[in-house]
N, C-alpha and C. Protein backbone atom coordinates (compact mmCIF):
# COMPACT_ATOMS: atom_id res chain seq x y z
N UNK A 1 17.25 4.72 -15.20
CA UNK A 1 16.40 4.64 -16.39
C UNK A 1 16.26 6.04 -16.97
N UNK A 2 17.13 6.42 -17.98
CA UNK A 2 17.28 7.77 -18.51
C UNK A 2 15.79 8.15 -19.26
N UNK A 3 14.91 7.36 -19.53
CA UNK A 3 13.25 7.74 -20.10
C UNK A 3 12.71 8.27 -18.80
N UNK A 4 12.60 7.38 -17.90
CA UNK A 4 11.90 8.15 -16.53
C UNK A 4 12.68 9.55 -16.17
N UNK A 5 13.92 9.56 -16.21
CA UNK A 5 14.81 10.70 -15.61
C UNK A 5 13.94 11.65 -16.09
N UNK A 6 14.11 11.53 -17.52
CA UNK A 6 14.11 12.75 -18.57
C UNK A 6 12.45 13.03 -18.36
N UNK A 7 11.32 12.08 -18.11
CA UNK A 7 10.13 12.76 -18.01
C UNK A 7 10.27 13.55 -16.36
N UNK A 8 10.72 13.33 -15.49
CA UNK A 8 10.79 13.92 -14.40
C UNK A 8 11.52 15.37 -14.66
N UNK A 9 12.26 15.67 -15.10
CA UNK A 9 13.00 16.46 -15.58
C UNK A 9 11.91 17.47 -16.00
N UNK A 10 11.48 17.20 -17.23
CA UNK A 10 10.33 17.60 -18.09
C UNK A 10 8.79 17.79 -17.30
N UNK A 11 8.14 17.30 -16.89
CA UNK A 11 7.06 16.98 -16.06
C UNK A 11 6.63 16.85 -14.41
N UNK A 12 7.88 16.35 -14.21
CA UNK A 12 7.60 16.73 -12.75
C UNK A 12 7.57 18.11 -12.19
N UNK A 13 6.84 18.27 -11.25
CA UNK A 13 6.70 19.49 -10.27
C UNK A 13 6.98 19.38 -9.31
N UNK A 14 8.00 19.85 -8.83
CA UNK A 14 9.16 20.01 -7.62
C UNK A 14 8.18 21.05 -6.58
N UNK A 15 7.61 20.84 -5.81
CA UNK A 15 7.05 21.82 -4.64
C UNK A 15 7.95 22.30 -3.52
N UNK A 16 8.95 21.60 -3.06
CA UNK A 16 9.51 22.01 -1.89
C UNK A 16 11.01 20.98 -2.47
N UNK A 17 11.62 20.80 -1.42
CA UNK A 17 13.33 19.80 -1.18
C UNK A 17 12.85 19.06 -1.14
N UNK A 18 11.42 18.64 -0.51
CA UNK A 18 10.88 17.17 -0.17
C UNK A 18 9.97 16.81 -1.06
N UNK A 19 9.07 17.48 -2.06
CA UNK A 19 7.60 16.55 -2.36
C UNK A 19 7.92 17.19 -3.88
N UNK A 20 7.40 15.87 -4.27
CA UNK A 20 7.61 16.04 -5.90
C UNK A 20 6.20 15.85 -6.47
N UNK A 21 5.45 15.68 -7.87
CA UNK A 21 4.71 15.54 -8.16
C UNK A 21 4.44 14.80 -9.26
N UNK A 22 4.06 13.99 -9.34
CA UNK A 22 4.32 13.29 -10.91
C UNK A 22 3.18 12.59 -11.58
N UNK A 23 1.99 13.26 -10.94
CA UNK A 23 0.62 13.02 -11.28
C UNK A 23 -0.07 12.99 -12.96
N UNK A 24 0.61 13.89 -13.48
CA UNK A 24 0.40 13.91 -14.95
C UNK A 24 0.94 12.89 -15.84
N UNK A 25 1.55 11.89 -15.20
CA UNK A 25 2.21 10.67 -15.67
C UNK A 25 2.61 9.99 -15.21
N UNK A 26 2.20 9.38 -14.00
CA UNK A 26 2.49 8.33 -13.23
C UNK A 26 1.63 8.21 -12.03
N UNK A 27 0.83 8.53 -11.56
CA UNK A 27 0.07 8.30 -10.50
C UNK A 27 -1.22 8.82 -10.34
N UNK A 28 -1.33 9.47 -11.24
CA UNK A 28 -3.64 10.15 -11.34
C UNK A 28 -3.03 9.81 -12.83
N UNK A 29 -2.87 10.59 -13.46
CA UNK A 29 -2.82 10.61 -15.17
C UNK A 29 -1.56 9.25 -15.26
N UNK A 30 -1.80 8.55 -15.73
CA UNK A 30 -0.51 7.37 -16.03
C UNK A 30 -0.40 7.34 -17.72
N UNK A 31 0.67 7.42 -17.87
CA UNK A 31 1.45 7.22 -18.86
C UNK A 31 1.35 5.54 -19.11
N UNK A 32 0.31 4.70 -19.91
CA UNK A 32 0.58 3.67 -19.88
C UNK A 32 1.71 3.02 -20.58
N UNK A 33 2.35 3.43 -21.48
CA UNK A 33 3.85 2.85 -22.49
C UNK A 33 4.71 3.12 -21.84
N UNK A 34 4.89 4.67 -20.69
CA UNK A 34 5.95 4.32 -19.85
C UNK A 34 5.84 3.33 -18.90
N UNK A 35 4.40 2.87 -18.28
CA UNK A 35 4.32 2.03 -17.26
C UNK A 35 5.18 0.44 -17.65
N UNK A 36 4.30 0.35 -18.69
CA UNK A 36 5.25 -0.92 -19.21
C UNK A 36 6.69 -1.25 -19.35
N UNK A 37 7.02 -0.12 -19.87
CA UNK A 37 8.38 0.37 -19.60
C UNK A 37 9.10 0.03 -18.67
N UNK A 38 8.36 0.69 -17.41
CA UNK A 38 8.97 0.49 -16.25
C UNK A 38 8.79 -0.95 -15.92
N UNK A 39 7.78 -1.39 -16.11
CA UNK A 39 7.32 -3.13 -15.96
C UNK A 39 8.60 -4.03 -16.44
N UNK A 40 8.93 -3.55 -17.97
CA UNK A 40 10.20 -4.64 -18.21
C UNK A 40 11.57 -4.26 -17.94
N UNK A 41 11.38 -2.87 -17.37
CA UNK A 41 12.79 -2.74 -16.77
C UNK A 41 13.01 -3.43 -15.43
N UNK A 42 12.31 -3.58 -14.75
CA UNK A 42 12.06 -4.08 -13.17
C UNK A 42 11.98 -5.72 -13.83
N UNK A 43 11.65 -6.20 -15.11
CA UNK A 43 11.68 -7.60 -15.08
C UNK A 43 13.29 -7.89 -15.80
N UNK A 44 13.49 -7.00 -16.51
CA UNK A 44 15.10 -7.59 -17.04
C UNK A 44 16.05 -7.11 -15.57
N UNK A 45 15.98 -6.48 -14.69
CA UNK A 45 17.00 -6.36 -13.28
C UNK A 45 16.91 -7.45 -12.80
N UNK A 46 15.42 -8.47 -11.99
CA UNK A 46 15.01 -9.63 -11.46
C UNK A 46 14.93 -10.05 -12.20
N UNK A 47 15.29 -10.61 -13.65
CA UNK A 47 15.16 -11.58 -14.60
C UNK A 47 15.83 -13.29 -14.26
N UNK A 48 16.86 -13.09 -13.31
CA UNK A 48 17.70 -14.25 -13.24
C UNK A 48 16.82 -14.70 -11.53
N UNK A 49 15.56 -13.96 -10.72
CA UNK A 49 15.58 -14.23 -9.52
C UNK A 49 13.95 -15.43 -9.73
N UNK A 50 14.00 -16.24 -9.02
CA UNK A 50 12.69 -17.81 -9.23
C UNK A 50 11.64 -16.66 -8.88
N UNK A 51 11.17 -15.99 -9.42
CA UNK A 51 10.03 -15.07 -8.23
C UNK A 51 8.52 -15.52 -8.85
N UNK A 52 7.95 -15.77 -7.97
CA UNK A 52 6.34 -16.14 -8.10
C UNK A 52 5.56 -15.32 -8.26
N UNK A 53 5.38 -14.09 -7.12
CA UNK A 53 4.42 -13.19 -7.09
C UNK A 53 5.43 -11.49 -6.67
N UNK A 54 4.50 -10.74 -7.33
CA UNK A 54 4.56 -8.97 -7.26
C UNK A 54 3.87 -8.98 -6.44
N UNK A 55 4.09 -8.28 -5.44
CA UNK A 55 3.52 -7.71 -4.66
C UNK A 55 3.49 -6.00 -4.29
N UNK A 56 2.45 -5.45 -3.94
CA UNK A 56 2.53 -3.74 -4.04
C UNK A 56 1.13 -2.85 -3.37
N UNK A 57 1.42 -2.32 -3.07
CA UNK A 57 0.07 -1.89 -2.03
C UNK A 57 -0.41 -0.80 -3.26
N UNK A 58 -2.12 -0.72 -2.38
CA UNK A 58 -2.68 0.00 -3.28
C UNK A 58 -2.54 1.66 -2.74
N UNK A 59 -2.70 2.67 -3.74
CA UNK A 59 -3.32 2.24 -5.22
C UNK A 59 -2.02 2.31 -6.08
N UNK A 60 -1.25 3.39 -5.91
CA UNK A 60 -0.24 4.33 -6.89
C UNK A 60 0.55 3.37 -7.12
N UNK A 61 0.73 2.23 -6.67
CA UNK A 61 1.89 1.01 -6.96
C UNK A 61 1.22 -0.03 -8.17
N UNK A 62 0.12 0.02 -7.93
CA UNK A 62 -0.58 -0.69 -8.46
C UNK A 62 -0.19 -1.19 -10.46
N UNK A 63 -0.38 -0.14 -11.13
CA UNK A 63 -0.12 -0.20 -12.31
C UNK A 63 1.51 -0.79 -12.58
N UNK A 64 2.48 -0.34 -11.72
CA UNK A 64 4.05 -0.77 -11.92
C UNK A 64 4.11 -2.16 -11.87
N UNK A 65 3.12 -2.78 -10.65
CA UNK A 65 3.42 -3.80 -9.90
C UNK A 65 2.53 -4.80 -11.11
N UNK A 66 1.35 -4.27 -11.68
CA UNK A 66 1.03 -5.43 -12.67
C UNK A 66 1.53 -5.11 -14.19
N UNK A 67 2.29 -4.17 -14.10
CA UNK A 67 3.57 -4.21 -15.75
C UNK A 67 4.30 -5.02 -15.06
N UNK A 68 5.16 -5.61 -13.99
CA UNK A 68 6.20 -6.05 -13.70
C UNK A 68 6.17 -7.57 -13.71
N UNK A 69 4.68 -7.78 -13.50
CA UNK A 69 4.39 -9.06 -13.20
C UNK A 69 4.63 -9.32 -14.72
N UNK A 70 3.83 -8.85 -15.37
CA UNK A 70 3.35 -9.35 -17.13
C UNK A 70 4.43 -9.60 -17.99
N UNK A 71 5.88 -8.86 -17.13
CA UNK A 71 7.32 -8.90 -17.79
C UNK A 71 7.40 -10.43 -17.20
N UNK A 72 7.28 -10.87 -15.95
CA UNK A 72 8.55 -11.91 -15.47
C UNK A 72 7.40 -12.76 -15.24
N UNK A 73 6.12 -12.82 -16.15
CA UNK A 73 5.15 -13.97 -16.10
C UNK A 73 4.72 -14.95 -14.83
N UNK A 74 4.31 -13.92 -13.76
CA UNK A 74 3.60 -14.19 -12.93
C UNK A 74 2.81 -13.32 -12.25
N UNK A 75 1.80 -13.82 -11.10
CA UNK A 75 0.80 -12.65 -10.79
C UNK A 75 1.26 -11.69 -10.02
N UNK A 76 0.38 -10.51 -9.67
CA UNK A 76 0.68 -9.76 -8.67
C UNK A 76 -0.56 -9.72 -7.77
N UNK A 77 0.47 -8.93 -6.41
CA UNK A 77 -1.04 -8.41 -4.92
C UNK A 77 -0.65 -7.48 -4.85
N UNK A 78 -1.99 -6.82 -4.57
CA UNK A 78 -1.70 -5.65 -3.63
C UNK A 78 -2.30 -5.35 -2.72
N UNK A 79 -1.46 -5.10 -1.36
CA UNK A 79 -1.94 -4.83 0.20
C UNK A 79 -3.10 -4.04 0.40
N UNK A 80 -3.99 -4.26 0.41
CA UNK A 80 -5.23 -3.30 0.41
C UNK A 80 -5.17 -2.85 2.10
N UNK A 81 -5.75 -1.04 2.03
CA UNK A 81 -5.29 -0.29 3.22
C UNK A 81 -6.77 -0.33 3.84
N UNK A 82 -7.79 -0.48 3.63
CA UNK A 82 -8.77 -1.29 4.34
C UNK A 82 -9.39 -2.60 4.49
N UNK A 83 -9.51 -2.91 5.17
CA UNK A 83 -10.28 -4.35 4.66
C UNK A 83 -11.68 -4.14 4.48
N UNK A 84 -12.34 -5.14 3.43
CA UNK A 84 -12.89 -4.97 2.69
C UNK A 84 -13.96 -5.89 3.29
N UNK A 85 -15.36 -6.17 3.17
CA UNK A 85 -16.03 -7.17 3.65
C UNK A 85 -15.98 -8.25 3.16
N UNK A 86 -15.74 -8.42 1.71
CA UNK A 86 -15.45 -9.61 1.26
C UNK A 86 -14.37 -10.19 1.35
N UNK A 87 -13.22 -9.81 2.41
CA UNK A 87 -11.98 -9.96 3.06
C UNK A 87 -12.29 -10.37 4.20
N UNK A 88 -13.21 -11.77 3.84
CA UNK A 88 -13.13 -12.14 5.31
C UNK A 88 -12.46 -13.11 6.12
N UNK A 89 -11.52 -14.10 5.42
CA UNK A 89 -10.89 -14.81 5.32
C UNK A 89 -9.21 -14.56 6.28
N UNK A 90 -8.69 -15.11 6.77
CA UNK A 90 -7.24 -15.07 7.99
C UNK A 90 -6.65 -14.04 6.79
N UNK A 91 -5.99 -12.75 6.97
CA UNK A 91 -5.06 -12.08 6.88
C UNK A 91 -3.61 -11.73 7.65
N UNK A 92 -2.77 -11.50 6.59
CA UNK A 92 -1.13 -10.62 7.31
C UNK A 92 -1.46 -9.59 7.35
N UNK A 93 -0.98 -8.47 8.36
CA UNK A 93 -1.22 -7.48 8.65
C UNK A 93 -0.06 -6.45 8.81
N UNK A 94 -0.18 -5.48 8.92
CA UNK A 94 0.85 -4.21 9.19
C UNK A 94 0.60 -3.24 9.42
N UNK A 95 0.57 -2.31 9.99
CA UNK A 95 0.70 -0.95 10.62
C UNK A 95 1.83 0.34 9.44
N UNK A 96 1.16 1.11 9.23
CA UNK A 96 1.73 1.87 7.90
C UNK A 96 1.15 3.38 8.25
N UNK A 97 2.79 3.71 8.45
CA UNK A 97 2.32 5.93 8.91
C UNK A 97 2.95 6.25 7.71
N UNK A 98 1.56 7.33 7.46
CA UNK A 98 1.79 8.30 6.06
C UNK A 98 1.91 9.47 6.62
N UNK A 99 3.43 9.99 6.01
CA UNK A 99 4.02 10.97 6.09
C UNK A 99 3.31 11.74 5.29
N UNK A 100 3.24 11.68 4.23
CA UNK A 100 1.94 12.53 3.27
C UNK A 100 0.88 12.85 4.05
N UNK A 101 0.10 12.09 4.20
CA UNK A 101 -0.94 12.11 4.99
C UNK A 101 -1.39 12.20 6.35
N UNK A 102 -0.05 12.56 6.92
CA UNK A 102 -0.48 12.15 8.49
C UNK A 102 -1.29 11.34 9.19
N UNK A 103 -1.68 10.01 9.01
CA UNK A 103 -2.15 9.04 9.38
C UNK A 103 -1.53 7.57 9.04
N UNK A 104 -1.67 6.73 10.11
CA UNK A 104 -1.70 5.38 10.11
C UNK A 104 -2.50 4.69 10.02
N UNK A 105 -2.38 3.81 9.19
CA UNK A 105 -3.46 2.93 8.96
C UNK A 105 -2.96 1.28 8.61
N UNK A 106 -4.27 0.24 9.07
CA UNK A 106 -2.99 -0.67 8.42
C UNK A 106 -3.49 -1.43 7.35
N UNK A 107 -2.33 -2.29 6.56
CA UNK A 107 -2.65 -3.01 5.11
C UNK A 107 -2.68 -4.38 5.57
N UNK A 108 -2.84 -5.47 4.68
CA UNK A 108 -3.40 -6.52 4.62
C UNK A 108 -3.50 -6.99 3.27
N UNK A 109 -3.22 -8.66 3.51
CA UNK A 109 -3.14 -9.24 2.50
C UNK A 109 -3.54 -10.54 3.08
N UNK A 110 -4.44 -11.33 2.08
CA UNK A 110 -5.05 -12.26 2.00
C UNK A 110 -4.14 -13.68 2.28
N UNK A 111 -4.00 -14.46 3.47
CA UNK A 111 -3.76 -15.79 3.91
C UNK A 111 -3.44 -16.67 2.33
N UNK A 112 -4.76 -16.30 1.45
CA UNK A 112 -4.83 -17.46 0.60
C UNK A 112 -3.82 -16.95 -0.42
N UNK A 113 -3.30 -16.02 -0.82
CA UNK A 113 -2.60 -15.56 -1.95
C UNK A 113 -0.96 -15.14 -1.79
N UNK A 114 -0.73 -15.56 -0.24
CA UNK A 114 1.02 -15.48 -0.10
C UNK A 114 1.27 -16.37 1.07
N UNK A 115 1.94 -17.44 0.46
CA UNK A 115 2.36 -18.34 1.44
C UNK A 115 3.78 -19.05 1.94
N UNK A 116 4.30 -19.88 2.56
CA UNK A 116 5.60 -19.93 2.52
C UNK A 116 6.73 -20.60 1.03
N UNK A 117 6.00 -20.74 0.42
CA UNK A 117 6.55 -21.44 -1.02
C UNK A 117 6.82 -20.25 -2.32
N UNK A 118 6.07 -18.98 -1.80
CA UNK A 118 6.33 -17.87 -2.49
C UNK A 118 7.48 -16.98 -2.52
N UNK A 119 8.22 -16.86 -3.53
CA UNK A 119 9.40 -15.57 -4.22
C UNK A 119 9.20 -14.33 -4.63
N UNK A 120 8.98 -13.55 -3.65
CA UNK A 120 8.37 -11.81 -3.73
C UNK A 120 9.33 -10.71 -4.23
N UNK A 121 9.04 -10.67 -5.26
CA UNK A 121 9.11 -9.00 -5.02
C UNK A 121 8.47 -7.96 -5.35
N UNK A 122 8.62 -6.75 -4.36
CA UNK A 122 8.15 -5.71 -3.70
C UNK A 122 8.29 -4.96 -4.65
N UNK A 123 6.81 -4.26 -5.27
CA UNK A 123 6.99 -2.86 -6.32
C UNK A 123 6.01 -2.09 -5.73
N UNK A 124 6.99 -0.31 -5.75
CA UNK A 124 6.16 0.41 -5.38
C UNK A 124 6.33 2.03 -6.08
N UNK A 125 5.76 3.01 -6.20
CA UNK A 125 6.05 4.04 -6.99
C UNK A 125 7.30 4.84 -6.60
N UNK A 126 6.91 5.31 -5.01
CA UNK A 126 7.82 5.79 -4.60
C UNK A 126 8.94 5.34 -3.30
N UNK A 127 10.16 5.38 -2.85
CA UNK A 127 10.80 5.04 -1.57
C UNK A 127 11.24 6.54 -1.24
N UNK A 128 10.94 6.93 -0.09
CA UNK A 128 11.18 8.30 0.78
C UNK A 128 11.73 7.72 1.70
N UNK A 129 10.29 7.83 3.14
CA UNK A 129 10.75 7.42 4.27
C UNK A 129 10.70 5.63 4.01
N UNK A 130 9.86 5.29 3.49
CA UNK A 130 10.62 3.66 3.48
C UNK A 130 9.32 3.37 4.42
N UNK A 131 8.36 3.79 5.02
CA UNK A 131 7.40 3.66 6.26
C UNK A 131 6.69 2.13 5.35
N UNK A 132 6.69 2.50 4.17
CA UNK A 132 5.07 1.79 3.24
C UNK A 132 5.92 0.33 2.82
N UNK A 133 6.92 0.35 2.18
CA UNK A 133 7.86 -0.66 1.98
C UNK A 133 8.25 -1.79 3.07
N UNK A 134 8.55 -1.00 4.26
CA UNK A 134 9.12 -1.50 5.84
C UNK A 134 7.93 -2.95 6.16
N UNK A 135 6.43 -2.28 5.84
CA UNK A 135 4.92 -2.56 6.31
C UNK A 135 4.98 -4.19 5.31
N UNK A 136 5.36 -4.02 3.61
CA UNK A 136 5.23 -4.84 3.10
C UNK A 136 6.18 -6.07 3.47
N UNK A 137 7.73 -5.79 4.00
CA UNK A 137 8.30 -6.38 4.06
C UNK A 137 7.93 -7.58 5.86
N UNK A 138 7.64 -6.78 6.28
CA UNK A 138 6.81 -7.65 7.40
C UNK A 138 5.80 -8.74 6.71
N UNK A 139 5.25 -8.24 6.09
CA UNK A 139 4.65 -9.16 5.93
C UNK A 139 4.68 -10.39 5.31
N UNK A 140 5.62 -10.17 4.09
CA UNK A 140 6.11 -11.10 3.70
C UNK A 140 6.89 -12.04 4.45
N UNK A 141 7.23 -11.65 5.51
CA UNK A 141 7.99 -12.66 6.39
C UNK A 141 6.96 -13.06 7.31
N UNK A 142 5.87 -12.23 7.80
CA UNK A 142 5.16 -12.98 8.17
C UNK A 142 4.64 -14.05 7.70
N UNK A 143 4.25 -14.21 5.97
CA UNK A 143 3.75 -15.44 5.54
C UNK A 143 4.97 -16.36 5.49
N UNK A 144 6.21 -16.00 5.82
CA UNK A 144 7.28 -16.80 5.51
C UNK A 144 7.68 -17.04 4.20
N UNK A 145 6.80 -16.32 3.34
CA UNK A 145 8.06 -16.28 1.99
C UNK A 145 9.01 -15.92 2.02
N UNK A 146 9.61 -15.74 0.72
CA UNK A 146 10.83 -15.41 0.68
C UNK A 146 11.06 -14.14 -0.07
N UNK A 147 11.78 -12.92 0.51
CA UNK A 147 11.76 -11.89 -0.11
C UNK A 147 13.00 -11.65 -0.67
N UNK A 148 12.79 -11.56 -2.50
CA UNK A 148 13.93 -11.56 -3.35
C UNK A 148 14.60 -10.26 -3.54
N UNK A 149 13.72 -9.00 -3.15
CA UNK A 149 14.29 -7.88 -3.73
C UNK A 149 12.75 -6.42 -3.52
N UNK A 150 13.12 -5.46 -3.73
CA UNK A 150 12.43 -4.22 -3.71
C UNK A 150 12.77 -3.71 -4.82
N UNK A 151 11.65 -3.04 -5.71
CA UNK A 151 11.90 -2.39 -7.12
C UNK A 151 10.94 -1.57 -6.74
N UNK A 152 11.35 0.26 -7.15
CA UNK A 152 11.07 1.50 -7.23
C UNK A 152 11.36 2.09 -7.97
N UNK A 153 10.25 3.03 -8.28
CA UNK A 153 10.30 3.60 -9.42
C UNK A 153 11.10 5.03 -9.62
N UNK A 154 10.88 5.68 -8.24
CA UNK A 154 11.46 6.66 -7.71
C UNK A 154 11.87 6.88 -6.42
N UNK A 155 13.04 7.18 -6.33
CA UNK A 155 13.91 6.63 -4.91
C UNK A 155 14.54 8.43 -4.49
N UNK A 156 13.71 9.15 -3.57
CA UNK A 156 14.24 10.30 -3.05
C UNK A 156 15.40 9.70 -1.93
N UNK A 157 16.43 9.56 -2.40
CA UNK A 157 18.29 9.51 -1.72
C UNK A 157 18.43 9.72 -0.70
N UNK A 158 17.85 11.07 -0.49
CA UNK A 158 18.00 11.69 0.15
C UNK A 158 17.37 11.72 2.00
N UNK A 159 16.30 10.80 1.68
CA UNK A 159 15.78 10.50 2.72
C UNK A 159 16.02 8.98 3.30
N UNK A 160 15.29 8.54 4.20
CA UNK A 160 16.09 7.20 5.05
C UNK A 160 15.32 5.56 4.54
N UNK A 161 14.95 5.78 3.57
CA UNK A 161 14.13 4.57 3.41
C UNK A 161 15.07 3.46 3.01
N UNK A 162 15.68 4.02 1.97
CA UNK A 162 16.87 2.77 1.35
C UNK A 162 17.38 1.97 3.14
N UNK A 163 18.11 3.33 3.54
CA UNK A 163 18.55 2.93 4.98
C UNK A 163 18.41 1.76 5.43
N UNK A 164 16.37 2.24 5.80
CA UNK A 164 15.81 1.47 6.89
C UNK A 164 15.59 -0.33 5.89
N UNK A 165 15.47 -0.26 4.84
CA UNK A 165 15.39 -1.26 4.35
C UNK A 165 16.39 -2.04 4.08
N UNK A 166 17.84 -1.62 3.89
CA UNK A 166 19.22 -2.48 4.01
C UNK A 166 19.58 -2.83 5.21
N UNK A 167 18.78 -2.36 6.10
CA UNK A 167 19.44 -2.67 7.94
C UNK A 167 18.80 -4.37 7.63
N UNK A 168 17.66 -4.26 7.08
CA UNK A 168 16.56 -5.29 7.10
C UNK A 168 17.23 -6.89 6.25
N UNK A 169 18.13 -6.36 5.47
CA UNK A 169 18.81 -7.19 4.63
C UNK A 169 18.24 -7.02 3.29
N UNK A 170 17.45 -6.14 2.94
CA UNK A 170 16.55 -6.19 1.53
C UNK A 170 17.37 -5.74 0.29
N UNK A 171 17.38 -6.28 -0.55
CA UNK A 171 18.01 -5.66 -2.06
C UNK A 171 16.93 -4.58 -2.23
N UNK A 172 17.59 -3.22 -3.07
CA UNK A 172 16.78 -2.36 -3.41
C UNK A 172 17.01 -1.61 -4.09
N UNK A 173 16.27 -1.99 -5.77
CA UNK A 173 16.70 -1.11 -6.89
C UNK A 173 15.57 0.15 -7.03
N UNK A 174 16.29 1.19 -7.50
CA UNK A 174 15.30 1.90 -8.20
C UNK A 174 16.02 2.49 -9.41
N UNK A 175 14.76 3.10 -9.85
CA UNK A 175 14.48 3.06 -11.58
C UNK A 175 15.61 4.67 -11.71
N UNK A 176 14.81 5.83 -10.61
CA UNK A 176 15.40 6.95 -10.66
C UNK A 176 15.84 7.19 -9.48
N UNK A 177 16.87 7.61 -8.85
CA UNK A 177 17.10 8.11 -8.04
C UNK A 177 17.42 9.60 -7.93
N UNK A 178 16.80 10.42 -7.03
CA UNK A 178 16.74 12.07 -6.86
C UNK A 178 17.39 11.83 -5.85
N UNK A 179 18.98 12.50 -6.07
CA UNK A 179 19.83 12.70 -5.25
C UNK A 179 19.36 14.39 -4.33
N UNK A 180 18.61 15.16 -4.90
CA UNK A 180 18.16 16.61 -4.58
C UNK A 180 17.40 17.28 -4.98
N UNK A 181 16.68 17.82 -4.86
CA UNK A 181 15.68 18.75 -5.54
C UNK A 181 15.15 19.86 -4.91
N UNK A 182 14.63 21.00 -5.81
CA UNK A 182 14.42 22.08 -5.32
C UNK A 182 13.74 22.82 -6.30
N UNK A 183 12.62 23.48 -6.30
CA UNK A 183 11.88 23.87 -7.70
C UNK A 183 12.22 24.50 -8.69
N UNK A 184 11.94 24.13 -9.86
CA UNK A 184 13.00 24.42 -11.19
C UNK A 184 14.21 23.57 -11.28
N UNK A 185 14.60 22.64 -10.30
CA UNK A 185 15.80 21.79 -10.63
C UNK A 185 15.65 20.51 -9.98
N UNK A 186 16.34 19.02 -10.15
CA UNK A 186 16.29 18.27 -9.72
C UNK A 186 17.64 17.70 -10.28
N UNK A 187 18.54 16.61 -9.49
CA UNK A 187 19.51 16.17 -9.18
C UNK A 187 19.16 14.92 -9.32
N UNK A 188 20.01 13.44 -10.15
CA UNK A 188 20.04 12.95 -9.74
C UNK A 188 21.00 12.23 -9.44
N UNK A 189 21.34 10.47 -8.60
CA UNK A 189 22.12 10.50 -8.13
C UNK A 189 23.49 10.26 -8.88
N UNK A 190 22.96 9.72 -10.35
CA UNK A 190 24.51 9.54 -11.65
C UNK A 190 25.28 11.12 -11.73
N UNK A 191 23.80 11.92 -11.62
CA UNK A 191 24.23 13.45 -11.71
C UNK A 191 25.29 13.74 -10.86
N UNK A 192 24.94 13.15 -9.73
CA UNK A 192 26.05 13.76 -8.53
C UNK A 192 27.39 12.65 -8.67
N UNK A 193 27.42 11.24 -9.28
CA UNK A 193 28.18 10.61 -9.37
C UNK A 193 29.23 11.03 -10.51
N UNK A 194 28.52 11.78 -11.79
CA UNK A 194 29.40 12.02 -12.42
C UNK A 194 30.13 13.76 -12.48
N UNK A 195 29.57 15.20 -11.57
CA UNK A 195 30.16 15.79 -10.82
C UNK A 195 31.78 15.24 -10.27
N UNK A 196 30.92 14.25 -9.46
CA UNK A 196 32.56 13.78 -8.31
C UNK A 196 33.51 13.33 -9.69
N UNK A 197 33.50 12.99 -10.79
CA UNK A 197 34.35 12.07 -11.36
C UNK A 197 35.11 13.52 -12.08
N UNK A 198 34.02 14.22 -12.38
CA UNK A 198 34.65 15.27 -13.33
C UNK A 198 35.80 16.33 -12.31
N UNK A 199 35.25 16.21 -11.22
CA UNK A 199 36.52 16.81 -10.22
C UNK A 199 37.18 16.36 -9.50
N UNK A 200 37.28 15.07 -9.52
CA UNK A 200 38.69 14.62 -9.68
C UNK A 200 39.36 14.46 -10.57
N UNK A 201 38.84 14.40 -11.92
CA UNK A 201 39.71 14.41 -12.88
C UNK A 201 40.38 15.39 -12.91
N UNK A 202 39.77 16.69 -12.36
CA UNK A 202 40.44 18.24 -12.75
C UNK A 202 41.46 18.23 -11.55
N UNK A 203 41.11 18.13 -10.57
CA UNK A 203 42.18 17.60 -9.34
C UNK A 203 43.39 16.66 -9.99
N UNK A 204 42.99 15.69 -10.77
CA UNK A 204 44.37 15.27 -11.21
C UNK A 204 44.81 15.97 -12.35
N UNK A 205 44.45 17.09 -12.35
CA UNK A 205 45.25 17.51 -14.51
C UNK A 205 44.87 16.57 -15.16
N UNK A 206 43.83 15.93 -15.26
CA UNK A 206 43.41 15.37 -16.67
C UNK A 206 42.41 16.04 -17.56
């Protein structure tokens, strides 16, 4: 999605190889016209899939996951990382380590709002380690739905999440992928795809 690229490009703050920042438009400060954005891009990719419900843990997923729904006209959840008292009702559960944060904690989702007749898919801001994604995808099999796919908004390449989630059998698009980064620059992965093309072309004399 060359709009997201280009605000990352522009706006993001690259701190280290690993942590990016994108708070001024997507996760404290949100850009709501890009959110939507991203909402009907994630609904024209799953446009052809029966899907019932979005699903997306709170909070930073939150806004993607109800643009996405509003594209492909159905509701969304999101895994809340405490339970709540008025959560008193049978829950799915999961166990979820934040690499950010150094802590585990686990999420949960309500018995009554995902069941085996449900077509999920998974929206979330970012895929790194894949830890937060891994958590949702349990669960969805715990209720025995059926999980159609994973949509991200930003997919660091570079780290093992895609990985851990194709071992799993999961489809998994994202919007941007950061093949590299390093402050003052960022890579992504068409970037590095179209590199390789341009040297082989020069490798062949064309």
């Amino acid at each position: 999605m060359k709009l997201l690229e280009e605000r990352i490009r522009q706006e993001g703050l690259i701190l280290s190889d690993t942590v990016l920042k994108v708070d001024s438009f997507l996760n404290h400060q949100v850009d709501t016209q890009l959110a939507l954005e991203i909402g009907r891009e994630f609904g024209r990719i799953f446009a052809n899939e029966p899907i019932t419900k979005v699903l997306t843990i709170e909070a930073s997923g939150i806004q993607f996951a109800m643009a996405a729904g509003i594209a492909l006209g159905v509701p969304f959840i999101y895994a809340k990382k405490k339970k709540a008292v008025t959560l008193s009702e049978n829950v799915y559960a999961a166990s979820v380590h934040s690499f950010t944060r150094q802590e585990t904690y686990q999420v949960s989702v309500s018995q009554k709002y995902l069941g085996p007749n449900d077509k999920v898919l998974i929206v979330d801001d970012f895929l790194a380690t894949g830890a937060a994604l891994v958590g949702l995808v349990d669960i969805v099999r715990e209720a025995g739905a059926e999980l159609l796919g994973v949509g991200c908004v930003i997919e660091k390449s570079f780290q093992e999440g895609r990985a851990l989630l194709e071992q799993k059998g999961v489809r998994v698009h994202a919007l941007a992928r950061i093949a590299s980064m390093s402050p003052g620059e960022v890579r992504f992965v068409e970037d590095e795809d179209d590199t390789s093309i341009h040297q082989m072309k020069e490798n062949a004399g064309c």
